[in-house]
C-alpha atoms as a PDB file:
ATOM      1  CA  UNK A   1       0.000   0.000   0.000  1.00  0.00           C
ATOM      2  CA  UNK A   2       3.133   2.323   0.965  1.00  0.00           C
ATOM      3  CA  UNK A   3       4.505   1.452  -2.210  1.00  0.00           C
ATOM      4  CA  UNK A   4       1.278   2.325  -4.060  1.00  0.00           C
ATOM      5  CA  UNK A   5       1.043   5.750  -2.558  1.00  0.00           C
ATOM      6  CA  UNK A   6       4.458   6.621  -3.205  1.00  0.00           C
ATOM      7  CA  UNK A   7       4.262   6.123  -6.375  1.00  0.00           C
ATOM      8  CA  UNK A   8       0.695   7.720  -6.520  1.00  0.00           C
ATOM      9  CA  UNK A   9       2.023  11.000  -5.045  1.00  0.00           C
ATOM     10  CA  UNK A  10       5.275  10.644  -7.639  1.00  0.00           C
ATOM     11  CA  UNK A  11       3.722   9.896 -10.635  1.00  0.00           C
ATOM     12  CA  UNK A  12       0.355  12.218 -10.867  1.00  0.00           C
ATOM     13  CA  UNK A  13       2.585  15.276 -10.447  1.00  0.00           C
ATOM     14  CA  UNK A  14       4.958  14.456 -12.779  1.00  0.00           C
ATOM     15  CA  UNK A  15       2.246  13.840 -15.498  1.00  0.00           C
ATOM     16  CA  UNK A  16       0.611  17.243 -14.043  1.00  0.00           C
ATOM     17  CA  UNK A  17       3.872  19.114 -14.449  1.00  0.00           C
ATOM     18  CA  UNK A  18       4.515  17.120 -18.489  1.00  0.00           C
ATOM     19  CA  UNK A  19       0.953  18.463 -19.440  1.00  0.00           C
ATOM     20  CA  UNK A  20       1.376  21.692 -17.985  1.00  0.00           C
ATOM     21  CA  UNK A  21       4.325  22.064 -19.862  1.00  0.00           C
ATOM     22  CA  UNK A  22       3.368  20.911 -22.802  1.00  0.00           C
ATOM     23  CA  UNK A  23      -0.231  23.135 -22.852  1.00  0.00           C
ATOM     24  CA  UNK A  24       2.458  25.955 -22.157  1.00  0.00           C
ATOM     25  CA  UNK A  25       4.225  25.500 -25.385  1.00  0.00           C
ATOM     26  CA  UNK A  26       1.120  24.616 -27.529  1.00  0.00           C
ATOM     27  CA  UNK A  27      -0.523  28.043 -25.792  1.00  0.00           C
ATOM     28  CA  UNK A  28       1.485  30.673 -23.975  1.00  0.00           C
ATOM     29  CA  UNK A  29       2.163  30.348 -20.206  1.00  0.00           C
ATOM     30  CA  UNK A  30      -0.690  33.088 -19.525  1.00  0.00           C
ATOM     31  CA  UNK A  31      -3.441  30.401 -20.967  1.00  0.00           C
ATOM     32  CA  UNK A  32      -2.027  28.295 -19.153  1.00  0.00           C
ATOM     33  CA  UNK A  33      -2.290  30.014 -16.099  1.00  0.00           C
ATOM     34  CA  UNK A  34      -5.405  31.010 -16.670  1.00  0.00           C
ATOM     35  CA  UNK A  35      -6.988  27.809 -17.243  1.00  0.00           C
ATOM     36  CA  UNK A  36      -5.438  26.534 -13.889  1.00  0.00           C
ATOM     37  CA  UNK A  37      -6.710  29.433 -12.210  1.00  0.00           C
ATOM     38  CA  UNK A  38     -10.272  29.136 -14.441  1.00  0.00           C
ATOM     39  CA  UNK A  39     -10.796  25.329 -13.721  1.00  0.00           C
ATOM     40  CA  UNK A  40      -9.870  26.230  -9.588  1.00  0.00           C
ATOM     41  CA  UNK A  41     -12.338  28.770  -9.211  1.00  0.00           C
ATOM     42  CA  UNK A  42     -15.486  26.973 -11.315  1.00  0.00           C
ATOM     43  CA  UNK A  43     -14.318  23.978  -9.616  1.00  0.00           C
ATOM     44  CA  UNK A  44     -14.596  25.300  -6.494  1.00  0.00           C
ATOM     45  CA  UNK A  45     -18.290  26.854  -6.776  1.00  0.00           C
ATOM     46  CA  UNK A  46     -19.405  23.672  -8.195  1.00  0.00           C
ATOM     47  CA  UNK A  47     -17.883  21.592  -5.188  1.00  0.00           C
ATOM     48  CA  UNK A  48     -19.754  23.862  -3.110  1.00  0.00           C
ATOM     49  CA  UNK A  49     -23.322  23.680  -4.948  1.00  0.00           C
ATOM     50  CA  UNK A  50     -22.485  19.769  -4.788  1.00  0.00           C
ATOM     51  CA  UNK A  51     -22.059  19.759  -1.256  1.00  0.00           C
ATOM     52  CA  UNK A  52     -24.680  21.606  -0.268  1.00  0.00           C
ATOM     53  CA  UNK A  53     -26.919  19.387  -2.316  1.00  0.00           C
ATOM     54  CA  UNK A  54     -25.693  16.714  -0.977  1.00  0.00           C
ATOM     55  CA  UNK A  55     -25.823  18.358   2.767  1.00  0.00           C
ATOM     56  CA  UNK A  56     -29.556  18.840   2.172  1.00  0.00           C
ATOM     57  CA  UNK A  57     -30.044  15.213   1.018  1.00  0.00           C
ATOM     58  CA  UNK A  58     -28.387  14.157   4.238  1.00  0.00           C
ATOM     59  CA  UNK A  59     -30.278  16.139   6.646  1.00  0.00           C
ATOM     60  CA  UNK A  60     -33.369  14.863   4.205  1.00  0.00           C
ATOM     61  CA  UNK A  61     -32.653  11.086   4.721  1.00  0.00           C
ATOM     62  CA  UNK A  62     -32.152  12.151   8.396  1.00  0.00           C
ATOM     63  CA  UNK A  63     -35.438  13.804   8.572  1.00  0.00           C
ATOM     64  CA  UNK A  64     -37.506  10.858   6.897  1.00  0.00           C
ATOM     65  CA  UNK A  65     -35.493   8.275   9.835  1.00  0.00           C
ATOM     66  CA  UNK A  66     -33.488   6.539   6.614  1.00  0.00           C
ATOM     67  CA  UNK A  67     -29.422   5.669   7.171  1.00  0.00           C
ATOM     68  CA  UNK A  68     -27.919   8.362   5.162  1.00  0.00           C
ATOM     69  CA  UNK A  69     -25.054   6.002   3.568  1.00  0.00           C
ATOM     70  CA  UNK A  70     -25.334   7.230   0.158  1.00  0.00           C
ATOM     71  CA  UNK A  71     -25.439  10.727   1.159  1.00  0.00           C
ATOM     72  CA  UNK A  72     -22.611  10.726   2.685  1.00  0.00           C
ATOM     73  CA  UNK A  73     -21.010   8.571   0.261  1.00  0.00           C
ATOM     74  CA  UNK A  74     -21.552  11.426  -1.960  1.00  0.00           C
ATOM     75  CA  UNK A  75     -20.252  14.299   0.562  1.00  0.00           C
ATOM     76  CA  UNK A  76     -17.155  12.241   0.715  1.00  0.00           C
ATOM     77  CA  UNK A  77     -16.740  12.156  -3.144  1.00  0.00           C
ATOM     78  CA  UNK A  78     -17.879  15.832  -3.385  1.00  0.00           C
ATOM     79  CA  UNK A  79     -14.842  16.284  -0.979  1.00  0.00           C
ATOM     80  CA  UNK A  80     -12.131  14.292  -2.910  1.00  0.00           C
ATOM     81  CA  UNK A  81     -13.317  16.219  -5.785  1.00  0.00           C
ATOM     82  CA  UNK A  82     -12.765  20.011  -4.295  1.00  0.00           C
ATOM     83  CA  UNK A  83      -9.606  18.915  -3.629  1.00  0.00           C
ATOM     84  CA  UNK A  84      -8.562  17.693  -6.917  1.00  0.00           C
ATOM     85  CA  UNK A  85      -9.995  20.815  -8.599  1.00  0.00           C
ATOM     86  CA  UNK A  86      -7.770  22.507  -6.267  1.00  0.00           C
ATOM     87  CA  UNK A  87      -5.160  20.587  -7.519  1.00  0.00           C
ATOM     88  CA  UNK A  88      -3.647  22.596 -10.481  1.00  0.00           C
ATOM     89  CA  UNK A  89      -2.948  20.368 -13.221  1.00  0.00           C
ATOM     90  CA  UNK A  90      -5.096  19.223 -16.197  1.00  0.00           C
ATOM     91  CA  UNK A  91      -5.224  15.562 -15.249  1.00  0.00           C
ATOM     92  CA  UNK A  92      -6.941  16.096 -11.476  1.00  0.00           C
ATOM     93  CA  UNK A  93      -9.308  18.828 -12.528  1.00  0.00           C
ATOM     94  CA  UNK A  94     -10.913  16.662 -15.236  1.00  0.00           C
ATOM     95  CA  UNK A  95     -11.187  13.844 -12.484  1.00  0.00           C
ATOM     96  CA  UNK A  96     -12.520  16.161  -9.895  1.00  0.00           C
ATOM     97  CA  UNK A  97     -14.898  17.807 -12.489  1.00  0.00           C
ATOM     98  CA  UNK A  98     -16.268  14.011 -13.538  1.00  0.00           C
ATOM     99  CA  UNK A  99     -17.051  13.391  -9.598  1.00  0.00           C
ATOM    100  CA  UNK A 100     -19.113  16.335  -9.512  1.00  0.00           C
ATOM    101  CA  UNK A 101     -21.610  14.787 -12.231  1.00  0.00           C
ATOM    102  CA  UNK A 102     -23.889  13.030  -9.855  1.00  0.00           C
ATOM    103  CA  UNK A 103     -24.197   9.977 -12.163  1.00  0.00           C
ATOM    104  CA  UNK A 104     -20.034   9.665 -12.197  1.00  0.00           C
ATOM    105  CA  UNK A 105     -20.336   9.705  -8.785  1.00  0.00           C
ATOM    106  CA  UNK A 106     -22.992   7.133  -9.039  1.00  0.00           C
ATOM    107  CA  UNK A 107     -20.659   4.846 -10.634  1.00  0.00           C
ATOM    108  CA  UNK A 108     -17.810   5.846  -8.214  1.00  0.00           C
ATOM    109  CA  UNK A 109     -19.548   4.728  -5.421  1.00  0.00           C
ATOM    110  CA  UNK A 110     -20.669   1.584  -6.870  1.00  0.00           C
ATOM    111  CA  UNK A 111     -17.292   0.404  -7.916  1.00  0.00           C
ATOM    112  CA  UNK A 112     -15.656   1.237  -4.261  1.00  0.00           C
ATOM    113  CA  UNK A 113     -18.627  -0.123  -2.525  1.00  0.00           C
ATOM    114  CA  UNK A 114     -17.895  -3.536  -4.128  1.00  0.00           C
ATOM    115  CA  UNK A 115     -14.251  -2.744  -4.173  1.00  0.00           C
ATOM    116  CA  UNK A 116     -14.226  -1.906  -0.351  1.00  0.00           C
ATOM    117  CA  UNK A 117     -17.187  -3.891   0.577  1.00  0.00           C
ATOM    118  CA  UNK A 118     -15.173  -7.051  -1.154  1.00  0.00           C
ATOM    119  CA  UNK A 119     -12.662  -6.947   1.620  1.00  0.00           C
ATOM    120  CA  UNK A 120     -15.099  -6.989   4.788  1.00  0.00           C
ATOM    121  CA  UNK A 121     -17.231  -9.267   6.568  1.00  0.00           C
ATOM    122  CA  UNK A 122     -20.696  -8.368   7.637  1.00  0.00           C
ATOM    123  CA  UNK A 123     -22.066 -10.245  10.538  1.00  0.00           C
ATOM    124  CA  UNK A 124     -25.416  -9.275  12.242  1.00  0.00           C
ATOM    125  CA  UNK A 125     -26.229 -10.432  15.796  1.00  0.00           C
ATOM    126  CA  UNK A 126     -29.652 -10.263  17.573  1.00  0.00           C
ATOM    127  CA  UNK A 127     -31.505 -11.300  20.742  1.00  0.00           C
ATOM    128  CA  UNK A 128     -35.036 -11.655  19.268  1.00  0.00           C
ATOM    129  CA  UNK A 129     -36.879 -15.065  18.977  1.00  0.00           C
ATOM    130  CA  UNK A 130     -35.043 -16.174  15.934  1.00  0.00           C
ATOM    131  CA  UNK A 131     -31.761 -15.679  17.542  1.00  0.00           C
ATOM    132  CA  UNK A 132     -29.091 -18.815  17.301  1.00  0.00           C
ATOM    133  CA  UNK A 133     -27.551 -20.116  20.717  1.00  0.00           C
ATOM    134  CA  UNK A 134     -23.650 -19.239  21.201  1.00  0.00           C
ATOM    135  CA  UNK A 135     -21.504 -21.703  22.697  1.00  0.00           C
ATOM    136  CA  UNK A 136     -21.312 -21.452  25.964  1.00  0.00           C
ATOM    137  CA  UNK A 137     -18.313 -21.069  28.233  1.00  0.00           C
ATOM    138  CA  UNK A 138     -17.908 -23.007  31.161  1.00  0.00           C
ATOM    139  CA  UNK A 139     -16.319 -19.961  32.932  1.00  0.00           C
ATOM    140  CA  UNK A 140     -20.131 -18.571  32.870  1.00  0.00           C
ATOM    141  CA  UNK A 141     -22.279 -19.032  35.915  1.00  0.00           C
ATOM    142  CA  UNK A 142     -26.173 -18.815  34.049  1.00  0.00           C
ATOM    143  CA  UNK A 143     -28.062 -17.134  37.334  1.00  0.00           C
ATOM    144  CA  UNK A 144     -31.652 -15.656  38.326  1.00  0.00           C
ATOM    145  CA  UNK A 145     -32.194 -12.489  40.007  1.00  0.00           C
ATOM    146  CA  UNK A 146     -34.232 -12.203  42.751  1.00  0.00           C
ATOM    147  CA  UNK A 147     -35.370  -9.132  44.822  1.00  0.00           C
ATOM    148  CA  UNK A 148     -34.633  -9.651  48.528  1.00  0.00           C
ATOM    149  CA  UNK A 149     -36.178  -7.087  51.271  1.00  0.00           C
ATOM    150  CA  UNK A 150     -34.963  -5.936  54.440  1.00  0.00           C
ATOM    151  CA  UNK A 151     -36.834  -7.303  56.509  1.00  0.00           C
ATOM    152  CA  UNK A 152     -37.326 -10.768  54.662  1.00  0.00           C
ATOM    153  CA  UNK A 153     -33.797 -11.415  55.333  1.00  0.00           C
ATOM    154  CA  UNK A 154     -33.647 -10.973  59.078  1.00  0.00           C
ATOM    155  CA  UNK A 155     -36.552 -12.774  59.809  1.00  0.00           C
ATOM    156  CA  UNK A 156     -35.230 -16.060  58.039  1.00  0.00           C
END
């Protein structure tokens, strides 16, 4: 995983800088600028229409008594995106711009659910009638309450 993110946080930069550079010399370094400063700047107003959609879906889904998962699912991804727009470089503003589309981010959160959710293992417990005995441990003493008075116990 170390290895993974090193390379992540070596790599993507490098690309970033090679396309900067190259936009640069196809342009002028003004464009350039410009559209780095251009793609921050819509990128961040969108993030924050995003997230405040997404903010009033979650209080919705809180409202109506519902688990809020994919809402905040979404404020996550709405998140990661701001800061890729951030990001200046061609190659993380057109990735943070696609997880602002809600149905990219649709598909986002479909492939890490099964990505993530492939690596977990979900196990319910419950007490209610259908319930399955554990094993029990001989270590446990299985006991009864019983509410003794005062004056029960003096007279006995």
């Amino acid at each position: 995983m170390f290895l993974k993110l090193l390379l992540a946080f070596t790599i993507i930069p490098l690309v970033e800088l090679a396309m900067l550079i190259q936009l640069s010399k196809a342009t002028s370094l003004l464009v350039t600028v410009g559209i780095v400063i251009f793609t921050g700047i819509v990128g961040s107003m969108l993030a924050r229409w995003q997230g405040a959609l997404a903010w009033q879906r979650f209080r919705q889904a809180l409202a109506e008594g519902r688990m809020p998962a994919p809402e905040v699912q979404d404020g996550l991804l709405i998140f990661f995106a701001a800061g890729m727009l951030l990001t200046p470089g061609l190659l993380t503003d057109a990735m943070g711009f696609l997880l602002l589309i809600p149905q990219t981010r649709l598909l986002a959160r479909h492939y890490l659910a099964t990505r993530i959710g492939s690596r977990f293992q979900i196990q319910t417990f419950g007490f209610g009638e259908n319930a399955q005995p554990t094993q029990s441990d001989p270590n446990t003493i299985d006991a009864a309450a019983a509410s003794v008075r005062s004056d029960e116990r003096t007279s006995g």
